[in-house]
C-alpha atoms as a PDB file:
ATOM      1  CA  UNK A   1     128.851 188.866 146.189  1.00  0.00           C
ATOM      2  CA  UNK A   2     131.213 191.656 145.087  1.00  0.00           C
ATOM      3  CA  UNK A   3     130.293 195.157 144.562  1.00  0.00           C
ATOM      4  CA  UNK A   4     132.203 198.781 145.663  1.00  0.00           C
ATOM      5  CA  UNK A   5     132.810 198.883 149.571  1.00  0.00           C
ATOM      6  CA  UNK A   6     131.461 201.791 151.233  1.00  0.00           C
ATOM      7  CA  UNK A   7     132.835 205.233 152.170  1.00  0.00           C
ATOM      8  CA  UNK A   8     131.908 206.823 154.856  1.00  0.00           C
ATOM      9  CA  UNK A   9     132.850 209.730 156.683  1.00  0.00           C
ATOM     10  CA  UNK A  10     133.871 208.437 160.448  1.00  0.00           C
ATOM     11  CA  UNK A  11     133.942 211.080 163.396  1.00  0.00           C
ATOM     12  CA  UNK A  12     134.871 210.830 166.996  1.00  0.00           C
ATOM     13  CA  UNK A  13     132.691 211.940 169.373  1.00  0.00           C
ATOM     14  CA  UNK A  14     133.041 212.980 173.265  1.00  0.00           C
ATOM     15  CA  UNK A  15     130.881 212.234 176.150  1.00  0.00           C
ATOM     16  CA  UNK A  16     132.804 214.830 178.690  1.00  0.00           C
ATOM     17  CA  UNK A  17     131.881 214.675 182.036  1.00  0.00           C
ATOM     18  CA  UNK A  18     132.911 216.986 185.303  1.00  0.00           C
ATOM     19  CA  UNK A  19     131.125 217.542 188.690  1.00  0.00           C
ATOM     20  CA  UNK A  20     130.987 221.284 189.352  1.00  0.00           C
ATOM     21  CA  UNK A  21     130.132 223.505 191.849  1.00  0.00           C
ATOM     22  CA  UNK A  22     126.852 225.611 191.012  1.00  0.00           C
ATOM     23  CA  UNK A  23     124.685 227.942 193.113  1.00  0.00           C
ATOM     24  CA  UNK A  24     122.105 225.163 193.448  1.00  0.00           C
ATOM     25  CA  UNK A  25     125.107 222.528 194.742  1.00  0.00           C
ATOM     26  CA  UNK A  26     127.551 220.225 193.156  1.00  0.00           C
ATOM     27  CA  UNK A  27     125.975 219.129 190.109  1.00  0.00           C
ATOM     28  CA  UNK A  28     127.030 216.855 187.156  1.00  0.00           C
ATOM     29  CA  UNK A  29     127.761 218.502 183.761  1.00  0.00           C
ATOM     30  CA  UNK A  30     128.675 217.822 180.367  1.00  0.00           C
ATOM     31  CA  UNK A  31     131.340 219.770 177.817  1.00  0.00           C
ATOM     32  CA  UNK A  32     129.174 221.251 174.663  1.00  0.00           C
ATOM     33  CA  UNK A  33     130.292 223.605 172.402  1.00  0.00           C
ATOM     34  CA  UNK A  34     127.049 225.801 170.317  1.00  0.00           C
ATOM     35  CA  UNK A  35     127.321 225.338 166.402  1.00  0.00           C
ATOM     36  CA  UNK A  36     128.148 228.022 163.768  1.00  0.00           C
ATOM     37  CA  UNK A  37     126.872 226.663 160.575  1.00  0.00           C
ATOM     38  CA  UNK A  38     123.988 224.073 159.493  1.00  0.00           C
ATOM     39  CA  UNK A  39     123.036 221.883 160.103  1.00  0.00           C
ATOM     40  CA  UNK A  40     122.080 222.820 164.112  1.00  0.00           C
ATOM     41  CA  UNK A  41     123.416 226.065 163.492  1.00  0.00           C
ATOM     42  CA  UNK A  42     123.101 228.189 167.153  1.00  0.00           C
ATOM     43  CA  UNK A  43     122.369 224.283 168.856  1.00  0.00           C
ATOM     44  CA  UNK A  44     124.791 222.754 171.496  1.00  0.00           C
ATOM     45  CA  UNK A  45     126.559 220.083 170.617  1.00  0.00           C
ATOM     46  CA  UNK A  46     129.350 217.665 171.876  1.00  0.00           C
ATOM     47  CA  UNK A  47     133.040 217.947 170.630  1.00  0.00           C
ATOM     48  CA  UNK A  48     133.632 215.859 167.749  1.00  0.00           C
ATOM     49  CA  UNK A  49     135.937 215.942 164.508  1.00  0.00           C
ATOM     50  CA  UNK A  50     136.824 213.195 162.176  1.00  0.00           C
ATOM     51  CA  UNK A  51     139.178 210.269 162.727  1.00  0.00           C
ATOM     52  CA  UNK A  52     143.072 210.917 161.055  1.00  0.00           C
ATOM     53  CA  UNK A  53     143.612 208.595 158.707  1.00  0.00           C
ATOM     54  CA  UNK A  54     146.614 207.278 160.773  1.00  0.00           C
ATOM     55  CA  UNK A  55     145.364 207.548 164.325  1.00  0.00           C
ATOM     56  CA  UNK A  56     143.270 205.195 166.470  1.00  0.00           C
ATOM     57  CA  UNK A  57     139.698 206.992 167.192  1.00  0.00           C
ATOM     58  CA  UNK A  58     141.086 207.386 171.234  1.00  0.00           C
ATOM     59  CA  UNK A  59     144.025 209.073 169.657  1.00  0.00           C
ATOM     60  CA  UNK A  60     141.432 210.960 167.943  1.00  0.00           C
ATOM     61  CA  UNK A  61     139.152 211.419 170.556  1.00  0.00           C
ATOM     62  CA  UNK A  62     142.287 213.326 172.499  1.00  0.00           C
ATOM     63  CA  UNK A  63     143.492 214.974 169.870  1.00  0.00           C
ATOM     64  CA  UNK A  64     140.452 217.089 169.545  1.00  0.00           C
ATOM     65  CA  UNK A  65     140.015 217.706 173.004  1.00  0.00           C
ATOM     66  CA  UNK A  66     143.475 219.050 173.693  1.00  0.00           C
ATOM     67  CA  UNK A  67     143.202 221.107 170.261  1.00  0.00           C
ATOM     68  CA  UNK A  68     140.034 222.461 170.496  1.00  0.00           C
ATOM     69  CA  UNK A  69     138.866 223.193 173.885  1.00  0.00           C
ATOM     70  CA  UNK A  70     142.383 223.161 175.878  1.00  0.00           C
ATOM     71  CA  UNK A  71     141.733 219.933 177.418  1.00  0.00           C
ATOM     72  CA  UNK A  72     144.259 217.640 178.292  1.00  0.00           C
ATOM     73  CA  UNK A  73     143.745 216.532 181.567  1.00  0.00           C
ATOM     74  CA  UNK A  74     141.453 213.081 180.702  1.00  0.00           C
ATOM     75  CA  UNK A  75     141.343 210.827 183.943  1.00  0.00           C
ATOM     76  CA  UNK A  76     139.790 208.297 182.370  1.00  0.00           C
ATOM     77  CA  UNK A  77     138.272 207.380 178.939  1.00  0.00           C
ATOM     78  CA  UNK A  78     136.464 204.646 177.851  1.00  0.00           C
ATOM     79  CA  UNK A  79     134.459 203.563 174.243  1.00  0.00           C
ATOM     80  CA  UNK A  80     130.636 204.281 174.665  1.00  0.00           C
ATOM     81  CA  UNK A  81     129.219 202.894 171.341  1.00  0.00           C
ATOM     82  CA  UNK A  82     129.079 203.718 167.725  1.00  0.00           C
ATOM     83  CA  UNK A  83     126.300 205.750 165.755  1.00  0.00           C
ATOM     84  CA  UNK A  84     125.334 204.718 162.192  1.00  0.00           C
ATOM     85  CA  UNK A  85     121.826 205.174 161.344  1.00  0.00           C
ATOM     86  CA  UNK A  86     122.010 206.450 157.631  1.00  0.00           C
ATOM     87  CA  UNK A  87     120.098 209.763 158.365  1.00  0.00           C
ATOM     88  CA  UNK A  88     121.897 211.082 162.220  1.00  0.00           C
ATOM     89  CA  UNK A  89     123.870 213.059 159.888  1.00  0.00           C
ATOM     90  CA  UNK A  90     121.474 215.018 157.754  1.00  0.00           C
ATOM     91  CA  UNK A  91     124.626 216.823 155.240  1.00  0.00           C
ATOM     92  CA  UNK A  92     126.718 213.574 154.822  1.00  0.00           C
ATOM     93  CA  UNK A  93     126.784 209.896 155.798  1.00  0.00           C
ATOM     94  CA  UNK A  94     128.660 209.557 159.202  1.00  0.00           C
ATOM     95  CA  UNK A  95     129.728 207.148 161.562  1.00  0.00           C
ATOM     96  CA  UNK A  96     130.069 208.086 164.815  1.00  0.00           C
ATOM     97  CA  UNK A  97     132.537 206.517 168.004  1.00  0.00           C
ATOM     98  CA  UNK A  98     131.620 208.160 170.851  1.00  0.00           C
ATOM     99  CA  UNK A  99     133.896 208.100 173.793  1.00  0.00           C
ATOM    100  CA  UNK A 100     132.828 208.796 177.731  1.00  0.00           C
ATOM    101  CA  UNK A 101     135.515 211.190 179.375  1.00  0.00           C
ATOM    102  CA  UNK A 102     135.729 212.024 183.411  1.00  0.00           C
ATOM    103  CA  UNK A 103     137.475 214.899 184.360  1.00  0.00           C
ATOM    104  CA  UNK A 104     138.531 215.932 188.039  1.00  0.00           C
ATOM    105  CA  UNK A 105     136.296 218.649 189.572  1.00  0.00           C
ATOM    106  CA  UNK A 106     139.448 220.612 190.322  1.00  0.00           C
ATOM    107  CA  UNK A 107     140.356 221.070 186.549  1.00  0.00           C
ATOM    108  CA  UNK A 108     139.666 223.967 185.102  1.00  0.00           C
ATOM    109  CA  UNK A 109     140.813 224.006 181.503  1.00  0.00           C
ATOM    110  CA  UNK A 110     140.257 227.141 179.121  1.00  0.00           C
ATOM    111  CA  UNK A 111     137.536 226.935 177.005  1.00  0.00           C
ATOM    112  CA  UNK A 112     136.805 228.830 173.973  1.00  0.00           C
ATOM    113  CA  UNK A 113     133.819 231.316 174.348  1.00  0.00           C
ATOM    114  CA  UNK A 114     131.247 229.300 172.348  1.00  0.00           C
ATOM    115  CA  UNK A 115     132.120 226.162 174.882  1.00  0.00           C
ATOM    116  CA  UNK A 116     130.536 225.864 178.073  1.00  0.00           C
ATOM    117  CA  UNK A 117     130.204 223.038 180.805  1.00  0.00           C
ATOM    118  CA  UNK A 118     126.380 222.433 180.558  1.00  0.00           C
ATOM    119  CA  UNK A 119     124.425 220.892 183.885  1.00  0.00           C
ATOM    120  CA  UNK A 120     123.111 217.770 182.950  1.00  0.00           C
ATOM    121  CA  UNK A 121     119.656 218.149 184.332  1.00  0.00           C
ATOM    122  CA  UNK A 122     119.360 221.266 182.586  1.00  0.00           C
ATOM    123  CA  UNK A 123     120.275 220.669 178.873  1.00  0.00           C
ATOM    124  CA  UNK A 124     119.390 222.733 176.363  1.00  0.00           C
ATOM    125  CA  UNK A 125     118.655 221.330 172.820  1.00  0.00           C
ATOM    126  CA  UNK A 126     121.085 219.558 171.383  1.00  0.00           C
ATOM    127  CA  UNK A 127     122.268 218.728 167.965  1.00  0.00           C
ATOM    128  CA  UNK A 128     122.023 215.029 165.808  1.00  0.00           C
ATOM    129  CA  UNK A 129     121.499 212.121 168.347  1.00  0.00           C
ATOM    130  CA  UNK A 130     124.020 213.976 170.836  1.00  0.00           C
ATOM    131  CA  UNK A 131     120.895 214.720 173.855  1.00  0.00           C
ATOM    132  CA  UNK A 132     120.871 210.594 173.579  1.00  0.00           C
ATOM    133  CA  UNK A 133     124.404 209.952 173.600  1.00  0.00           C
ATOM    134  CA  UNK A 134     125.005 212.010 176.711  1.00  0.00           C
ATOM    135  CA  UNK A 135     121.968 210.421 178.859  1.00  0.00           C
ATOM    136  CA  UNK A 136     124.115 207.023 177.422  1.00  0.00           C
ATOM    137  CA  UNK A 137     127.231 208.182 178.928  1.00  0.00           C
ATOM    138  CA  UNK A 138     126.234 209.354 182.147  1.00  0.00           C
ATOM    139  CA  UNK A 139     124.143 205.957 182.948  1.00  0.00           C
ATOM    140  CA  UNK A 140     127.460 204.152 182.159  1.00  0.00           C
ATOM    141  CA  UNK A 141     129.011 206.536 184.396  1.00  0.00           C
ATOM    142  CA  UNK A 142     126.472 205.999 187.142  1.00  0.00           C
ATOM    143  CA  UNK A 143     126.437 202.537 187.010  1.00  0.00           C
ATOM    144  CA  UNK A 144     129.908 201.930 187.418  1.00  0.00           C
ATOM    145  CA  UNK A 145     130.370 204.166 190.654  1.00  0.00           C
ATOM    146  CA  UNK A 146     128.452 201.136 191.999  1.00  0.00           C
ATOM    147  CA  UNK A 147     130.508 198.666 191.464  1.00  0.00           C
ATOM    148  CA  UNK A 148     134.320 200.178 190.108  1.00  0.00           C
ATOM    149  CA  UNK A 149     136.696 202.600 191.467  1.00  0.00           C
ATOM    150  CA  UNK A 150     135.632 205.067 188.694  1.00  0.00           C
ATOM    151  CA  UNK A 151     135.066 208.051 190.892  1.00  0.00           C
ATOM    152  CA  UNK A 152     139.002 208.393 190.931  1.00  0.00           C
ATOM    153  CA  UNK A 153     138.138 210.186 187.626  1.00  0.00           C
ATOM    154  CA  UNK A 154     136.124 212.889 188.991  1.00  0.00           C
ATOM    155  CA  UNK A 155     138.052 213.562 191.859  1.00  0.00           C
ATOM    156  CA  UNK A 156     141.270 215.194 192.611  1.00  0.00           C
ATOM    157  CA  UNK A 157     144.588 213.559 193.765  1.00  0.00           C
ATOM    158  CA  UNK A 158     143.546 214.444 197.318  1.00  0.00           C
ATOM    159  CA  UNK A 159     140.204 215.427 198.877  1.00  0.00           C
ATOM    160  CA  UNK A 160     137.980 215.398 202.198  1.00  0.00           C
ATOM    161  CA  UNK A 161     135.658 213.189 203.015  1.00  0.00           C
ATOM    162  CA  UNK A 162     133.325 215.687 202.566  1.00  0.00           C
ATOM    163  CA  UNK A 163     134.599 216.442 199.551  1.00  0.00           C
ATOM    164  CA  UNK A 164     134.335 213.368 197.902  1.00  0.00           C
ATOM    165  CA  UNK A 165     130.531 213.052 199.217  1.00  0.00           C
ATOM    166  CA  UNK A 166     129.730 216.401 197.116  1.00  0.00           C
ATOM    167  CA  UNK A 167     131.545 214.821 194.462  1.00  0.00           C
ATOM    168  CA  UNK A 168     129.115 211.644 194.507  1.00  0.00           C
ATOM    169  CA  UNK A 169     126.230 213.342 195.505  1.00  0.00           C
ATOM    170  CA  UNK A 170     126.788 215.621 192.269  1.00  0.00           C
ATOM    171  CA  UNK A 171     127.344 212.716 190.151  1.00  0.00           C
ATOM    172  CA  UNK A 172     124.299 210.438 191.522  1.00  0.00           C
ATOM    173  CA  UNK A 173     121.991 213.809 191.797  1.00  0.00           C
ATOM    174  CA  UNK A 174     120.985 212.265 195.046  1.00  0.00           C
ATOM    175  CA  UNK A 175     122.402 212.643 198.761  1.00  0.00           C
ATOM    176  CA  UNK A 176     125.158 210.795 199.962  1.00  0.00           C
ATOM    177  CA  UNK A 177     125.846 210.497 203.208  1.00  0.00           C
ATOM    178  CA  UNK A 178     129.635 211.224 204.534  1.00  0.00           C
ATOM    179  CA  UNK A 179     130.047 208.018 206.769  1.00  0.00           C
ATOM    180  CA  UNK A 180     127.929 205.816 204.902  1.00  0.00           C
ATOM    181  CA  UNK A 181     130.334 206.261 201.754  1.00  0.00           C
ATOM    182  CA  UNK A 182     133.458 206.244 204.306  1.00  0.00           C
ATOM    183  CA  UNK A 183     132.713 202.546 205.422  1.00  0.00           C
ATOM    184  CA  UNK A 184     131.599 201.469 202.215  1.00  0.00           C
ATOM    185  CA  UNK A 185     134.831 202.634 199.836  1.00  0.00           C
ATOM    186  CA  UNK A 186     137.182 201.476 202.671  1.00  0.00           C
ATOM    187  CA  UNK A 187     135.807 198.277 202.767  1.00  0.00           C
ATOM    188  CA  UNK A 188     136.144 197.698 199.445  1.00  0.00           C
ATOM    189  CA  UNK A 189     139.710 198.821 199.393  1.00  0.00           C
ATOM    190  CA  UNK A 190     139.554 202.319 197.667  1.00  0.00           C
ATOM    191  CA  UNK A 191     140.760 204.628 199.621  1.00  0.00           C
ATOM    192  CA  UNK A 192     143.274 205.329 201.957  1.00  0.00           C
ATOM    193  CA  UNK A 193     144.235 208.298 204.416  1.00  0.00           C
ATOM    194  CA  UNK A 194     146.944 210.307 203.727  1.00  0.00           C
ATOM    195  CA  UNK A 195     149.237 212.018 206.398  1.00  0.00           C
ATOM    196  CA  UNK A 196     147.569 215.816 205.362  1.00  0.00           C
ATOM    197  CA  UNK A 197     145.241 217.882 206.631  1.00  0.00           C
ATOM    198  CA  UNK A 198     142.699 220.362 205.166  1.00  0.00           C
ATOM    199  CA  UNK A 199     143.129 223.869 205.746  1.00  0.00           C
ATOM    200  CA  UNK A 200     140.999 225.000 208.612  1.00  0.00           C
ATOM    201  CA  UNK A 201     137.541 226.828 206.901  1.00  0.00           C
ATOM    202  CA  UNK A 202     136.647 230.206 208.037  1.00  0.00           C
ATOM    203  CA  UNK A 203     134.695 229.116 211.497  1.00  0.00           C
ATOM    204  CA  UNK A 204     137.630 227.022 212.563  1.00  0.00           C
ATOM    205  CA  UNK A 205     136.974 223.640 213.793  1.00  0.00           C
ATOM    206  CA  UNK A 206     139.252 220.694 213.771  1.00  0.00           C
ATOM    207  CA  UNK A 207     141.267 220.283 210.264  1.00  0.00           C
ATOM    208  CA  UNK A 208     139.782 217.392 208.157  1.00  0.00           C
ATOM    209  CA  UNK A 209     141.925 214.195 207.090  1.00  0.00           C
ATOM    210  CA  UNK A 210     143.212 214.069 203.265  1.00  0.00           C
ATOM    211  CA  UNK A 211     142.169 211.011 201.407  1.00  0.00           C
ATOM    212  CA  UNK A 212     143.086 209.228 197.902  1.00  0.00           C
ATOM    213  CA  UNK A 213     142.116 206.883 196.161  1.00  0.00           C
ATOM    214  CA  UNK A 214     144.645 203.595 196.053  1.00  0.00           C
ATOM    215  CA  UNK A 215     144.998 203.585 192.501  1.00  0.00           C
ATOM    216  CA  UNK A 216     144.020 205.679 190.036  1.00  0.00           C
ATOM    217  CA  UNK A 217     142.911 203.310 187.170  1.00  0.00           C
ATOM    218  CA  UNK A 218     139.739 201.860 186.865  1.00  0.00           C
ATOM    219  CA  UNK A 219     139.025 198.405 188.775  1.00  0.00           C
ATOM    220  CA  UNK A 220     136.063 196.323 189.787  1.00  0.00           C
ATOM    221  CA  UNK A 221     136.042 196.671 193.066  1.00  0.00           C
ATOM    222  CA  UNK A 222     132.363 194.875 193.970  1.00  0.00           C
ATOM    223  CA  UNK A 223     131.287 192.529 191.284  1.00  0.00           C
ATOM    224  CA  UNK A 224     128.225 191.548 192.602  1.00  0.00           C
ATOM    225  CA  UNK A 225     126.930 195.129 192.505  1.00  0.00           C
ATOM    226  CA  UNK A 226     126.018 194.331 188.919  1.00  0.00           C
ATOM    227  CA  UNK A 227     124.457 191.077 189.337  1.00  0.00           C
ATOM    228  CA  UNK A 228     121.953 192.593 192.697  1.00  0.00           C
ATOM    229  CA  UNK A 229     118.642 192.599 191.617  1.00  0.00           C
ATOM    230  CA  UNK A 230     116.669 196.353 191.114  1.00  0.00           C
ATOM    231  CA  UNK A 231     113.738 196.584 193.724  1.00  0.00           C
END
């Protein structure tokens, strides 16, 4: 059959995730910025802009980050899925690639004063389908510390142990304990001890060891975590 091909408008979107300290403990949040003008106006919603008409939607996808909200320091980013029912738009037609983003817990980029870094137990209403795409991104995110190295992307170059337990712990909302995840992420080949040290904290003690992670691109590191059975 012939006919006119479709035109549609086609938008990247970002799935921005950081684990950050809060008065209630570590806790993992997302990067939202609130509208100013319909539709949504005054909601939250997740950076997005359209794709150039030269550039690869990751391209994009950076582009807009770095641009809009200061942020160029992406540890890893990966392709969620892509939007397209007819009415998730409801001024125009759009298409929407949304991307998942970690960023270290150390980075602290400037962000424009209608962003914020929004806890993701705590969300406020959000605009289009973005409340769904973020729950998307974060169980991708959770179910890969299982069974990849992904945590690299959250964390920075060097940490504590106990650091990188808050750092889990925020990102699973659950406890983690310290030598549990020790055993477990050395036996699988992550991590390795550096020759640092911690700077004593302000009741003394012995100085902790400084860790990193062996590499800092995304592997599978246990792939039977993915195949094991929920009980």
């Amino acid at each position: 059959m012939g006919g006119e091909v479709a035109r549609y408008r086609h938008e990247a979107l970002a799935v921005i995730l950081q684990v950050r300290d809060y008065s209630f403990g570590p806790a993992l949040a997302v990067l939202a910025w609130r509208r100013r003008r319909p539709p949504f106006a005054g909601d939250w919603a997740l950076p997005s802009g359209p794709v150039g008409p030269s550039e690869a939607i990751g391209a994009s996808v950076r582009r807009l980050l770095a641009a809009k909200v200061d942020l160029g320091e992406i540890a890893h980013l990966e392709q969620l899925r892509t939007l397209s029912a007819p009415d998730r738009d409801p001024s125009q037609r759009t298409i929407a690639t949304a991307y998942l983003g970690l960023v270290p817990a150390t980075s602290r980029p400037d962000l424009p004063d209608h962003a914020e870094w929004l806890p993701i137990d705590r969300l406020p209403t959000m605009a289009f389908d973005h409340a769904y795409v973020v729950d998307e991104g974060v169980a991708r995110m959770r179910a890969k510390l299982s069974y990849t190295n992904i945590a690299f992307a959250l964390a920075p170059e060097e940490f504590t142990l106990a650091e990188l337990r808050d750092i889990y712990a925020g990102a699973l909302d659950q406890d983690v304990a310290v030598t549990n995840l020790q055993r477990i992420l050395l036996r699988r080949g992550q991590l390795a001890p550096t020759e640092g040290y911690a700077e004593p904290g302000e009741h003394g003690g012995r100085p902790a060891r400084l860790y990193r992670f062996t590499t800092r691109e995304l592997e599978i590191t246990d792939p039977f975590a993915v195949l094991r059975p929920s009980r």
